[in-house]
Protein backbone atom coordinates (compact mmCIF):
# COMPACT_ATOMS: atom_id res chain seq x y z
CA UNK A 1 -93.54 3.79 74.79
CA UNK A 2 -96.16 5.91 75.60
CA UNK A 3 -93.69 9.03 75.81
CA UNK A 4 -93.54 8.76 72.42
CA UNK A 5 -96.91 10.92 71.00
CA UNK A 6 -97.97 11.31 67.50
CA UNK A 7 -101.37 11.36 66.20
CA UNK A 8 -102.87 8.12 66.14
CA UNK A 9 -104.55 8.71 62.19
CA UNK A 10 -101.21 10.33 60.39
CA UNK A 11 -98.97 7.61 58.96
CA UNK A 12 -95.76 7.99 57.18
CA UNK A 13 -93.50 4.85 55.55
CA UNK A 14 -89.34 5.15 55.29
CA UNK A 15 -89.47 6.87 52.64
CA UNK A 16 -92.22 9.50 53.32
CA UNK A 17 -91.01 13.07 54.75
CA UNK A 18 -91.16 12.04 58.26
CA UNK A 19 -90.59 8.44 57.68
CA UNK A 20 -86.41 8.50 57.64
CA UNK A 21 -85.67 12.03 58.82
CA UNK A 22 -88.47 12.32 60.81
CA UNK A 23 -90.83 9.62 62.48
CA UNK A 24 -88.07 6.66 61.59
CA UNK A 25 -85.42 9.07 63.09
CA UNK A 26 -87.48 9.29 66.21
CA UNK A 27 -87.86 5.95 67.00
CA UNK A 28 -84.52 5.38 66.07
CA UNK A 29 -83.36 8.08 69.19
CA UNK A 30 -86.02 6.68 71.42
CA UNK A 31 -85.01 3.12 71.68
CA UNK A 32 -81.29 3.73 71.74
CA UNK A 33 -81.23 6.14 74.40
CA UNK A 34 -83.59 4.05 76.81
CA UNK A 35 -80.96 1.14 75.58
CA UNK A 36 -78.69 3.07 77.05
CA UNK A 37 -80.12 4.43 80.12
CA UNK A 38 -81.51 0.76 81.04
CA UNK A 39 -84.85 1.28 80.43
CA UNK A 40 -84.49 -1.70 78.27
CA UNK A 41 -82.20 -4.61 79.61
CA UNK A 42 -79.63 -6.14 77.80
CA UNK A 43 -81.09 -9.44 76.82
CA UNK A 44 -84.72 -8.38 76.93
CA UNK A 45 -86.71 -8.63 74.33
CA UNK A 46 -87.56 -5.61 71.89
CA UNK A 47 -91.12 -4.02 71.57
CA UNK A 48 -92.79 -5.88 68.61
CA UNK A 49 -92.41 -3.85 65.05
CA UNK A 50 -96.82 -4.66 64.59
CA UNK A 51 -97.28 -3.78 68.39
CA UNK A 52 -94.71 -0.64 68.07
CA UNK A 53 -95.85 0.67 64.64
CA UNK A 54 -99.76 0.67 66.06
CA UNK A 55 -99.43 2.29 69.48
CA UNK A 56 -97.14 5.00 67.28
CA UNK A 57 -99.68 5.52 64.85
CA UNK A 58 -96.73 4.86 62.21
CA UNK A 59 -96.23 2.41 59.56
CA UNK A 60 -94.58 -0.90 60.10
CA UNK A 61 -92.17 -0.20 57.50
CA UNK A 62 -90.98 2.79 59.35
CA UNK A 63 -90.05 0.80 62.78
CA UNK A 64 -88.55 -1.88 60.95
CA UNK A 65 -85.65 0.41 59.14
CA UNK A 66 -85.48 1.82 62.61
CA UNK A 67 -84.70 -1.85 63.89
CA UNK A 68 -82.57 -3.14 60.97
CA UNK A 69 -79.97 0.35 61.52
CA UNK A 70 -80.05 -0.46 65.60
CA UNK A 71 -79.19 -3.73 64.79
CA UNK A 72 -76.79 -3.05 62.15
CA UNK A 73 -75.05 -0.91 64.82
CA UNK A 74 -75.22 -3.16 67.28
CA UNK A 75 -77.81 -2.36 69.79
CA UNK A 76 -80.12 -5.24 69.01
CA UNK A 77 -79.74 -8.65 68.11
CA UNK A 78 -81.89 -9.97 65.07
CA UNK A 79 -82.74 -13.93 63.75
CA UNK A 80 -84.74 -15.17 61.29
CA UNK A 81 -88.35 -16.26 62.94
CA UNK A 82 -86.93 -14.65 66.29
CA UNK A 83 -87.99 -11.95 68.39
CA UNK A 84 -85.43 -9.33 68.58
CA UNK A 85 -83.58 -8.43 71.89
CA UNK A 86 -81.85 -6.26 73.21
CA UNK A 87 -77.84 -6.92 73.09
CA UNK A 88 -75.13 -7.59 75.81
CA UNK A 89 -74.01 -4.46 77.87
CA UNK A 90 -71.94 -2.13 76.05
CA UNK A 91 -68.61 -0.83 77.87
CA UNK A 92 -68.93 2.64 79.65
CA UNK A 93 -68.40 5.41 77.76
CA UNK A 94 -65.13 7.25 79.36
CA UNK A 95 -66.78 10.08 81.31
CA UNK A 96 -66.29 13.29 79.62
CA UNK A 97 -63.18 15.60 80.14
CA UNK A 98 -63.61 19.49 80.69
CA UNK A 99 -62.86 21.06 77.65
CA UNK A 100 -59.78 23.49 79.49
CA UNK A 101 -58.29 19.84 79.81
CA UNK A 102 -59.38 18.72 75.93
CA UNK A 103 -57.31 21.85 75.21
CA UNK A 104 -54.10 21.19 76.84
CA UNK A 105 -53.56 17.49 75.93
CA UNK A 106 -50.32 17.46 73.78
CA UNK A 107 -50.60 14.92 70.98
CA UNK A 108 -48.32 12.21 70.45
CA UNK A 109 -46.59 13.10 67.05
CA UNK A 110 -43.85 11.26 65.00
CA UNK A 111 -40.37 12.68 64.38
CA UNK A 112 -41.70 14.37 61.30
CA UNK A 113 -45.04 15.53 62.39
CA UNK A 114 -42.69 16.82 65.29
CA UNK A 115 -40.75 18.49 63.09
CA UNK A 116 -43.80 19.88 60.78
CA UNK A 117 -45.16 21.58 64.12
CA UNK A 118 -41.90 23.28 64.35
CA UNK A 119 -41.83 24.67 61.22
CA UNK A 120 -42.40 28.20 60.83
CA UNK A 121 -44.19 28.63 57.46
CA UNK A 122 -45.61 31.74 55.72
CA UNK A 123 -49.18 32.66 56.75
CA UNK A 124 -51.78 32.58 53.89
CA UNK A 125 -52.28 36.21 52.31
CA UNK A 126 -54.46 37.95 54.35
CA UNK A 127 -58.52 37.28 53.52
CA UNK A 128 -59.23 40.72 53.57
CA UNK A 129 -58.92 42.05 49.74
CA UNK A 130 -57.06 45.16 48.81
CA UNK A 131 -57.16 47.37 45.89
CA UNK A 132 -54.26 46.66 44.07
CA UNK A 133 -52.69 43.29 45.28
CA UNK A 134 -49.17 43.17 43.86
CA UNK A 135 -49.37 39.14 45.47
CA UNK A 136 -47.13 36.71 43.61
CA UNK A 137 -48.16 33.57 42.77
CA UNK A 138 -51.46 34.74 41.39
CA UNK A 139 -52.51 35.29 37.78
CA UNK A 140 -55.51 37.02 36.59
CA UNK A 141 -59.00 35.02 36.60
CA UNK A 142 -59.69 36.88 33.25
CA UNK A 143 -56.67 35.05 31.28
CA UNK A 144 -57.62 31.84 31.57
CA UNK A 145 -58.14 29.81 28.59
CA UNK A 146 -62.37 29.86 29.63
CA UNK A 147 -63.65 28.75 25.95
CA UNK A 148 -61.24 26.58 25.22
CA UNK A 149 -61.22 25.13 28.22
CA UNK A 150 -64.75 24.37 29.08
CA UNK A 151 -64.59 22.53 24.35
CA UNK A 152 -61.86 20.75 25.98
CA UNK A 153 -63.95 19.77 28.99
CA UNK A 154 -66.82 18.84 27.09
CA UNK A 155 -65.48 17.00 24.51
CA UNK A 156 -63.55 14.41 27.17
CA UNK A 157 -66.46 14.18 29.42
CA UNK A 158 -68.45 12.87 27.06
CA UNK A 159 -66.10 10.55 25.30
CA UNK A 160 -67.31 7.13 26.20
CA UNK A 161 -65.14 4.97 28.21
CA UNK A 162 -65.19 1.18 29.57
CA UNK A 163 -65.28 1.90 33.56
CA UNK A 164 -64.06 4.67 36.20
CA UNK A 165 -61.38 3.41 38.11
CA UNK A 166 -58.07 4.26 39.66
CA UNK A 167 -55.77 5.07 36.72
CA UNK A 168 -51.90 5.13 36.97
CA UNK A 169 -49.96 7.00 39.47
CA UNK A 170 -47.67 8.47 37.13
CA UNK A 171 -50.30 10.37 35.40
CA UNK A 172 -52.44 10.40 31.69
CA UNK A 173 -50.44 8.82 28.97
CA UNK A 174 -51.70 11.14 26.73
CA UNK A 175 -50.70 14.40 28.61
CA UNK A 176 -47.53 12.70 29.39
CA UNK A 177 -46.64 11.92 25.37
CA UNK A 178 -47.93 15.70 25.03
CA UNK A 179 -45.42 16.98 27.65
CA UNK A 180 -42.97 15.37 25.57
CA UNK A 181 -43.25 16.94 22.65
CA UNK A 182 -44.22 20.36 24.56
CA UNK A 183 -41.12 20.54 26.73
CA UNK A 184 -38.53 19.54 23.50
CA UNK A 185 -40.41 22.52 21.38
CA UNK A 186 -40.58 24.85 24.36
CA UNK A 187 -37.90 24.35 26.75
CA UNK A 188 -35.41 22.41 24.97
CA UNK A 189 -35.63 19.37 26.89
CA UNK A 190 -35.62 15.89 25.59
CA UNK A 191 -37.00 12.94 27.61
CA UNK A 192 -39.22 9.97 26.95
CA UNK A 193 -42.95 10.13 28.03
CA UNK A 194 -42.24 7.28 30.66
CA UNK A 195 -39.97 9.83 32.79
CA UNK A 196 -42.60 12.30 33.31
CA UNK A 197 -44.86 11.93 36.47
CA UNK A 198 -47.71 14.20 36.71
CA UNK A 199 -48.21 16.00 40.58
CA UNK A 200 -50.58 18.01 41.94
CA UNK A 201 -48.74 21.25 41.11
CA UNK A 202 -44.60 21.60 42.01
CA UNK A 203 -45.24 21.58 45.89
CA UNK A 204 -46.02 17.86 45.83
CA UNK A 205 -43.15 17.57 43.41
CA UNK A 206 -40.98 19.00 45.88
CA UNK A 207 -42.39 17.33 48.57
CA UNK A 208 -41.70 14.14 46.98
CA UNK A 209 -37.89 14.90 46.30
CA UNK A 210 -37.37 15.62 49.72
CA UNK A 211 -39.16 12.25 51.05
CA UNK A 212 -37.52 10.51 48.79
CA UNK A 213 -33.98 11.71 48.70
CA UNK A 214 -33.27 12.86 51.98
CA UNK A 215 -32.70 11.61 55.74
CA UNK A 216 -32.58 12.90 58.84
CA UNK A 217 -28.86 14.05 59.43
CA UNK A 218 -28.47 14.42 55.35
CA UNK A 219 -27.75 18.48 54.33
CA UNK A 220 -29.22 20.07 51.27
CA UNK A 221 -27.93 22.85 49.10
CA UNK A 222 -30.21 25.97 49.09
CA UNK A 223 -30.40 28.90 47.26
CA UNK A 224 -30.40 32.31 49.64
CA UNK A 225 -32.74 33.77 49.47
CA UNK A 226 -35.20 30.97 48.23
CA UNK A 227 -38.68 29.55 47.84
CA UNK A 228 -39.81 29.44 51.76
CA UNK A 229 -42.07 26.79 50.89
CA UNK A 230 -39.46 24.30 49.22
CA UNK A 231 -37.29 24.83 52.14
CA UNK A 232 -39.25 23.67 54.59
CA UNK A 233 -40.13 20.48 52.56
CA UNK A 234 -36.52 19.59 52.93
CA UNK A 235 -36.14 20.58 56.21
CA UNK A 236 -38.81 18.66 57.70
CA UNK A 237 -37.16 15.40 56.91
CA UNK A 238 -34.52 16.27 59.56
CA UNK A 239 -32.30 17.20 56.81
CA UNK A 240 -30.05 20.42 57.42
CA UNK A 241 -30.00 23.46 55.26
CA UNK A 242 -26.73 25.02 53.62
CA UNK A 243 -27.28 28.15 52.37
CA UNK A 244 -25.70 29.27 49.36
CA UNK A 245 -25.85 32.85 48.35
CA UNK A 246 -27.05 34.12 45.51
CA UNK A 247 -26.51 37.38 43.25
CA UNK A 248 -27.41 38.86 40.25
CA UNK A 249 -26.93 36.07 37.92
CA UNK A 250 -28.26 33.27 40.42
CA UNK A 251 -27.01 31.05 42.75
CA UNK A 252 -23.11 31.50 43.42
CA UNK A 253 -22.17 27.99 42.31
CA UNK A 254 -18.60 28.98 43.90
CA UNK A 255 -19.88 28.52 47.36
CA UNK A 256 -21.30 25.46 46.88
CA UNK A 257 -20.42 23.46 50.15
CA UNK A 258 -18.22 20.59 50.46
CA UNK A 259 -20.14 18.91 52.42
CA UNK A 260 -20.25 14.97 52.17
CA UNK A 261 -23.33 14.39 53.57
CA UNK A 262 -24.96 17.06 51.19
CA UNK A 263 -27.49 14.63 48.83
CA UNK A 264 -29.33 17.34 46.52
CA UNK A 265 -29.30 21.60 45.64
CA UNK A 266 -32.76 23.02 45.08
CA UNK A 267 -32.26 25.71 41.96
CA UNK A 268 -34.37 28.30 40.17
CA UNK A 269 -31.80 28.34 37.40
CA UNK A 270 -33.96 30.12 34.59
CA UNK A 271 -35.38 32.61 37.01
CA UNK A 272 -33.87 32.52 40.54
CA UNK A 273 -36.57 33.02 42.83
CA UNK A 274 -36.82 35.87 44.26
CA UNK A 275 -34.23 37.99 42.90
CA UNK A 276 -34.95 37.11 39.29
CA UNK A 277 -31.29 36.37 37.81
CA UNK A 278 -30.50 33.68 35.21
CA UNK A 279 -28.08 31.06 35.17
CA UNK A 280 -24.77 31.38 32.88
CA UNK A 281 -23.87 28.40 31.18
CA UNK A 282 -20.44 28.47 33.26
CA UNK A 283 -22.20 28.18 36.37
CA UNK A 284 -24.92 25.45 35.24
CA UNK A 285 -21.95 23.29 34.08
CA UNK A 286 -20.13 23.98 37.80
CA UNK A 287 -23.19 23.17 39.32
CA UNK A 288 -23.67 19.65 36.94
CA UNK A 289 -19.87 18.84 37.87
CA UNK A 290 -20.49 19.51 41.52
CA UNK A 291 -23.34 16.91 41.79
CA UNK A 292 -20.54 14.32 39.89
CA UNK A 293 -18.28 15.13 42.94
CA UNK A 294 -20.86 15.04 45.60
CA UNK A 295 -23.17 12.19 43.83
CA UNK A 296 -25.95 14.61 44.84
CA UNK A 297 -29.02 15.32 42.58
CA UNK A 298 -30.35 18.56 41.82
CA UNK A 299 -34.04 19.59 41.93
CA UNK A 300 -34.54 22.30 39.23
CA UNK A 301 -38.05 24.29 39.80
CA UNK A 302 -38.72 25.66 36.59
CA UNK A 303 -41.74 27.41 38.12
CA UNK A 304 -41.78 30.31 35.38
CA UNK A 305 -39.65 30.13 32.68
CA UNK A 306 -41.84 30.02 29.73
CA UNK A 307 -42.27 33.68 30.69
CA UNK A 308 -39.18 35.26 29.46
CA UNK A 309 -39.08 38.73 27.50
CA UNK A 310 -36.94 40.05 24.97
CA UNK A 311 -35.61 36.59 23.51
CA UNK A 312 -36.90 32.93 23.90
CA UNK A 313 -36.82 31.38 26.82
CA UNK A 314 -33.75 30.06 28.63
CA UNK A 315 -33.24 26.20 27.72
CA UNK A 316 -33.49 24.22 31.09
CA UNK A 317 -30.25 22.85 33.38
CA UNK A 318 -32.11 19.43 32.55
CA UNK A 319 -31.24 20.04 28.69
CA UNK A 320 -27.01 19.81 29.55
CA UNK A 321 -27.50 17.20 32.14
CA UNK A 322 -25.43 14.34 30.46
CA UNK A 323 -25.23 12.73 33.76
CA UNK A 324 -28.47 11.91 34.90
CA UNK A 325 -28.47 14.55 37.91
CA UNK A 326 -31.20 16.65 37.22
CA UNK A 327 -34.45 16.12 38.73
CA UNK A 328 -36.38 18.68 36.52
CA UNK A 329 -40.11 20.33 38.14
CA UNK A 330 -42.67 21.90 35.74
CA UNK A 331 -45.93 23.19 36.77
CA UNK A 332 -48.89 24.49 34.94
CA UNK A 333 -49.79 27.30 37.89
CA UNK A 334 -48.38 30.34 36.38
CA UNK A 335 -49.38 29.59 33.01
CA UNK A 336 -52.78 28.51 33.72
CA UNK A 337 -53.83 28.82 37.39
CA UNK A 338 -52.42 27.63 40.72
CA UNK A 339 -55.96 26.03 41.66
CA UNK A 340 -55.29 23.82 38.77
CA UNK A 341 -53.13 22.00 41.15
CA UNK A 342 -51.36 19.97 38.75
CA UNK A 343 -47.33 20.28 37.93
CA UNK A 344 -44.98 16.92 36.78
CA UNK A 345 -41.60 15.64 37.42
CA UNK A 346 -38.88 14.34 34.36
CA UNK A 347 -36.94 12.33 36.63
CA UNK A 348 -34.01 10.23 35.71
CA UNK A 349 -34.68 6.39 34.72
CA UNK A 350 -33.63 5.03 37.99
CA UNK A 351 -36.31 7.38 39.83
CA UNK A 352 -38.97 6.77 37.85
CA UNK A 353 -39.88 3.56 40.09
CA UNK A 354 -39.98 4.80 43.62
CA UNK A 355 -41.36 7.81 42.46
CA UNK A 356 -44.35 6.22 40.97
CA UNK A 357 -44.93 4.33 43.84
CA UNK A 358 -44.78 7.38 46.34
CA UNK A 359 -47.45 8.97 43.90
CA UNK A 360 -50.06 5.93 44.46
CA UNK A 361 -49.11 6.15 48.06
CA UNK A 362 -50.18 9.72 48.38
CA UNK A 363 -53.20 9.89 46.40
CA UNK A 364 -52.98 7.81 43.79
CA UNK A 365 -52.89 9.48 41.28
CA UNK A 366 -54.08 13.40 40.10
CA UNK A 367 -56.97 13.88 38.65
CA UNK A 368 -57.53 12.41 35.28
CA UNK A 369 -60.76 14.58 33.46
CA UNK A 370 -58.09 17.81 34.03
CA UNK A 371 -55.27 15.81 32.48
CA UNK A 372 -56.92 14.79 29.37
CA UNK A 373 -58.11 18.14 28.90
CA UNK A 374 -54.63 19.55 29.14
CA UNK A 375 -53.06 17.30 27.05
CA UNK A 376 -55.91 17.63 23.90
CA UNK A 377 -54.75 21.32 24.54
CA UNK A 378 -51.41 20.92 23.97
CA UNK A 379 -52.00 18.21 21.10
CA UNK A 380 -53.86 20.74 19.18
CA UNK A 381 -51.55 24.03 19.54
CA UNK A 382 -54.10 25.81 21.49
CA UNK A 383 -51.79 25.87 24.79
CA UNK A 384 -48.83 27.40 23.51
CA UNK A 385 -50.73 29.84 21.96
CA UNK A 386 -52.31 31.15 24.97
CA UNK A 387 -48.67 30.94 26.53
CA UNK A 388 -47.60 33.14 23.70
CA UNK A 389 -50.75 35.39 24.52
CA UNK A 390 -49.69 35.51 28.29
CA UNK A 391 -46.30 36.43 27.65
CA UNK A 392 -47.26 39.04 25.45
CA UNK A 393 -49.85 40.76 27.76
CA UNK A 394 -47.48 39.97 31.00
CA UNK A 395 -45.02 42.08 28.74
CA UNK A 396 -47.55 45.40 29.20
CA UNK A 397 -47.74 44.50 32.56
CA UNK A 398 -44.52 44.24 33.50
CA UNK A 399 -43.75 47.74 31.64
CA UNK A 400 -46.06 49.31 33.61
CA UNK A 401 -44.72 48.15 36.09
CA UNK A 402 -41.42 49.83 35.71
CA UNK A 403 -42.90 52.79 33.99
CA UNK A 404 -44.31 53.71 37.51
CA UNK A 405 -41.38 52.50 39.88
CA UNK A 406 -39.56 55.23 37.89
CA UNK A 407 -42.48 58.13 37.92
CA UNK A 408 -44.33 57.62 41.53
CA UNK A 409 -41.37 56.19 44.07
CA UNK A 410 -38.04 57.26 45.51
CA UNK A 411 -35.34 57.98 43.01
CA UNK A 412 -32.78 55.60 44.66
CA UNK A 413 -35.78 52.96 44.47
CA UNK A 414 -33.84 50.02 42.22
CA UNK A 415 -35.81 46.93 40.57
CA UNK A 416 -34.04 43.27 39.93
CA UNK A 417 -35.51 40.60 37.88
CA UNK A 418 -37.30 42.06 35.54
CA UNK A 419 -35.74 39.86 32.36
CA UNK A 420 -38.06 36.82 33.19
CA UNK A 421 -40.87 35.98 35.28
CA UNK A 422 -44.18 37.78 36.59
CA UNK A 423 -42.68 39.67 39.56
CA UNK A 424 -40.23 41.78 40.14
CA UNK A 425 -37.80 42.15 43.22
CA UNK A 426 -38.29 46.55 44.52
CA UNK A 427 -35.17 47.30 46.83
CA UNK A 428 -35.21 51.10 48.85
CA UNK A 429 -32.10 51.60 49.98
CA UNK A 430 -33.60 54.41 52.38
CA UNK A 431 -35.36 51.44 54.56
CA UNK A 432 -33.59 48.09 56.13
CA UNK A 433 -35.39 44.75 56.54
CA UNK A 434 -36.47 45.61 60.15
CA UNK A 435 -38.56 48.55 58.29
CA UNK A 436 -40.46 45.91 56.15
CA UNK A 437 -42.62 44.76 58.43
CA UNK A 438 -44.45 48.41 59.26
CA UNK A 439 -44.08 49.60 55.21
CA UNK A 440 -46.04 46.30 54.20
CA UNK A 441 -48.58 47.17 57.11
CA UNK A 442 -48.83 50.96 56.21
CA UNK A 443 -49.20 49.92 52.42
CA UNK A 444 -51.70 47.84 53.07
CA UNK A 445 -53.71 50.05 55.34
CA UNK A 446 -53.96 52.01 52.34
CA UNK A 447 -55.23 49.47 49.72
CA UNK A 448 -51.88 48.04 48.48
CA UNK A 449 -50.31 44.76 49.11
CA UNK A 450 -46.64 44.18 49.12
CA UNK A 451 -45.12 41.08 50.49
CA UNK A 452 -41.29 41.51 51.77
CA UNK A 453 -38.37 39.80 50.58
CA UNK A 454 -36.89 39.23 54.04
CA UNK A 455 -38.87 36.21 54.97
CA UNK A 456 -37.47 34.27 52.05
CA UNK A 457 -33.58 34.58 53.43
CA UNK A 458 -32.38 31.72 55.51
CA UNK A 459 -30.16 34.41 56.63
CA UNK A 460 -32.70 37.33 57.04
CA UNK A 461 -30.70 40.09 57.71
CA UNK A 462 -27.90 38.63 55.59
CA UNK A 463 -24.35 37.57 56.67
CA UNK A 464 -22.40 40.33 54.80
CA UNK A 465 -22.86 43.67 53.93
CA UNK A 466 -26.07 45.62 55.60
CA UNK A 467 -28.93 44.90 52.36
CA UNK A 468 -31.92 47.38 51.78
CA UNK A 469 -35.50 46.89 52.38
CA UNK A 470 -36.92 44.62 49.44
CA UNK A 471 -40.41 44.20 48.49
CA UNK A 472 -41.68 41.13 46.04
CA UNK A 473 -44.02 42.16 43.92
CA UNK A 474 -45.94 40.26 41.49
CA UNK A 475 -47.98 42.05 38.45
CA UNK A 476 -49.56 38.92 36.87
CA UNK A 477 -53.03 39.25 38.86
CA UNK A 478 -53.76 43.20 37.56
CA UNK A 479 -54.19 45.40 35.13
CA UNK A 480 -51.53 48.23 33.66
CA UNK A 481 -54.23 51.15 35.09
CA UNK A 482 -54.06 48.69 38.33
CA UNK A 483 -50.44 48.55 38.65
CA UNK A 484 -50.02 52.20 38.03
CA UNK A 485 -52.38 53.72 40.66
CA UNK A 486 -51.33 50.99 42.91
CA UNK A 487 -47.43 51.94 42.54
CA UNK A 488 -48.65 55.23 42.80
CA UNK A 489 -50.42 54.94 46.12
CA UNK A 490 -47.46 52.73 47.33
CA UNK A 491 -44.98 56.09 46.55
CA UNK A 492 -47.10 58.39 49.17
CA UNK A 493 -47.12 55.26 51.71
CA UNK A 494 -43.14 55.69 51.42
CA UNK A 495 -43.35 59.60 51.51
CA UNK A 496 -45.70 59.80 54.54
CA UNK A 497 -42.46 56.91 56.07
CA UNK A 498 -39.90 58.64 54.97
């Protein structure tokens, strides 16, 4: 052991700062690479811990924890009142593959990871930052509820409970019974508090619908153009898309397929997403009677529509579902923030089982400290009052929005979806689709981003008539001086194009 040098008069225990990370870590090495490299035989007996801990000049304490961890691990074989040895051979280690063939090994994937591999899904927004990000999706850091938040916070983390432990898949009680009431005041939607299961955010809630309710060989009714994300949720279960088109006033329930195998339609009905149009009751009811016909449910992603201007918000498709059709998708991502990561489900009675149980399968359940706080905000008012707050100041937002579409770009420039939401759809009919990709470049080259609406078609360049370039562009994340000089920079991007 002599290979093994420290100063015969410094000593250290476990615990000391060379005892576990240092001396105790050494030893530790020591003996299991000359256990590996023979030095010390299988069946031999180990160096004594006294004999050990003197030549080292360490204490005995220090080579035992060194000794209990090898032997913990396997390397040495302990007894009460017994030296220990040294244990049986251990198999070769495979010898090590160059790394050129590490990196062409193909793993062995299930039909759906197949499938997931496949998938061609939007990239992340890029990490370099811009000036004026018109990104949609995102809402300002500086409206978030902060104060009442963090009272919230601090009030439930100190409440005194029994034990932490797993709690129920299906989410909080209390923020369930508060969703209750919340969604009957706000969005005209009656349902018991059992119905609701709380999700990290609508993506899991969409990703659940799709395990759930579809099979490889199935087909699914789909909004065009559409939520990218949503679509390949569905699609990944093997299930095939059928695109139905949609115009100014939402999907075109008339073109809903007749397809027999079709088992749900995925619907923005209060705000179509992208394109911003709202569903008339004559389509809603064609759409309900459809599902009768088809016994097909429909997933309604209500993903903003608590943000509607002018008049109250549109009552949901779930509120006329007499049926039991309507698989209805909240989330709390535009109103509060999308790291949040919490959204719910009402789901009809029959659901409610499976569903729960494909919660605790996924994660159990979402976290509980963030759902107590949201529900005493709710309980006490101060949530729809910063929703009224938001819609107010999204309001100024969106108007200068508008205010600069008309003063700084091309006079043929046309907006759609401004009734409802926090982004707007920006079509130049001087520019097709192909030019999106080099206008969102250019744009951003000079301190603007703009995301284009192409990528959300499942038909990009349509199947009809020849469509304009479209940008998507979201106003929730900046101020009205941001969105001006940003629409404003975005016009000479399209006059230096043009």
């Amino acid at each position: 052991m002599g290979q093994f040098d420290q100063p015969a008069g410094r000593r250290s225990d476990a615990t000391g700062a060379t005892g576990a990370t240092g001396a105790g870590r050494r030893i530790y090495d020591l003996l299991r690479a000359q256990i590996a490299d023979g030095t010390l035989q299988p069946g031999a007996a180990a160096p004594s811990t006294r004999g050990l801990a003197a030549e080292l000049g360490v204490s005995r304490t220090t080579v035992t924890a060194a000794y209990e961890q090898l032997a913990a691990e396997g390397f040495l074989v302990t007894a009460r009142g017994r030296a220990a040895r040294i244990a049986s051979p251990l198999a070769a280690a495979p010898p090590a593959r160059p790394a050129a063939a590490r990196r062409a090994r193909v793993p062995v994937l299930s039909q759906f990871g197949r499938r997931v591999a496949a998938l061609g899904l939007p990239a992340p927004p890029p990490a370099e930052p811009v000036r004026f990000d018109f990104l949609y999706g995102a809402v300002a850091w500086r409206d978030f509820p902060a104060l009442a938040w963090r009272r919230a916070w601090q009030a439930e983390l100190l409440r005194q409970h029994d034990s932490l432990s797993y709690a129920a898949p299906e989410g909080e009680a209390s923020l369930r019974r508060a969703l209750q009431g919340y969604l009957r005041r706000a969005r005209g939607l009656a349902c018991d508090a059992g119905q609701i299961v709380v999700v990290h955010g609508s993506q899991q809630a969409i990703d659940l619908c799709a395990r759930l309710l579809l099979d490889h060989g199935d087909t699914f009714a789909f909004e065009d153009p559409g939520y990218l994300m949503a679509r390949r949720c569905f699609e990944a279960t093997g299930a095939t898309c059928l695109p139905v088109p949609v115009d100014g006033q939402g999907m075109d329930t008339a073109s809903l397929p007749a397809d027999n195998r079709v088992r749900l339609a995925y619907v923005t009905p209060s705000h179509q997403f992208p394109l911003g149009g709202v569903l008339p009751i004559g389509r809603r009811q064609a759409l309900l009677q459809w599902a009768r016909r088809h016994d097909a449910w429909i997933v309604e992603d209500d993903y903003d529509g608590e943000f509607r201007y002018g008049q109250r918000p549109i009552d949901t498709l779930r509120a006329i579902d007499t049926d039991g059709r309507v698989i209805y998708v909240g989330t709390f991502s535009k109103a509060l923030s999308p790291q949040l990561r919490l959204g719910y489900l009402v789901l009809p009675p029959e659901l409610v089982p499976v569903f729960r149980q494909a919660k605790r399968l996924a994660d159990r359940h979402a976290p509980v400290l963030e759902q107590r706080v949201l529900a005493a905000l709710i309980d006490s008012g101060a949530y729809e009052r910063h929703v009224r707050r938001m819609r107010r100041e999204n309001e100024r937002r969106r108007a200068a929005l508008l205010d600069g579409i008309a003063r700084h770009l091309p006079g043929d420039a046309e907006v759609s979806g401004t009734a409802a939401g926090l982004h707007v759809v920006l079509w130049l009919p001087s520019l097709r689709p192909r030019d999106e990709p080099a206008l969102v470049a250019a744009a951003r080259g000079a301190g603007v981003g703009v995301y284009p609406v192409s990528a959300l078609y499942v038909r990009p360049h349509g199947a009809g008539r020849p469509r304009a370039a479209g940008l998507v562009l979201g106003y929730a994340s900046l101020t009205t001086a941001q969105i001006e000089q940003g629409v404003r920079v975005l016009g000479m991007v399209l006059a230096a194009m043009a």
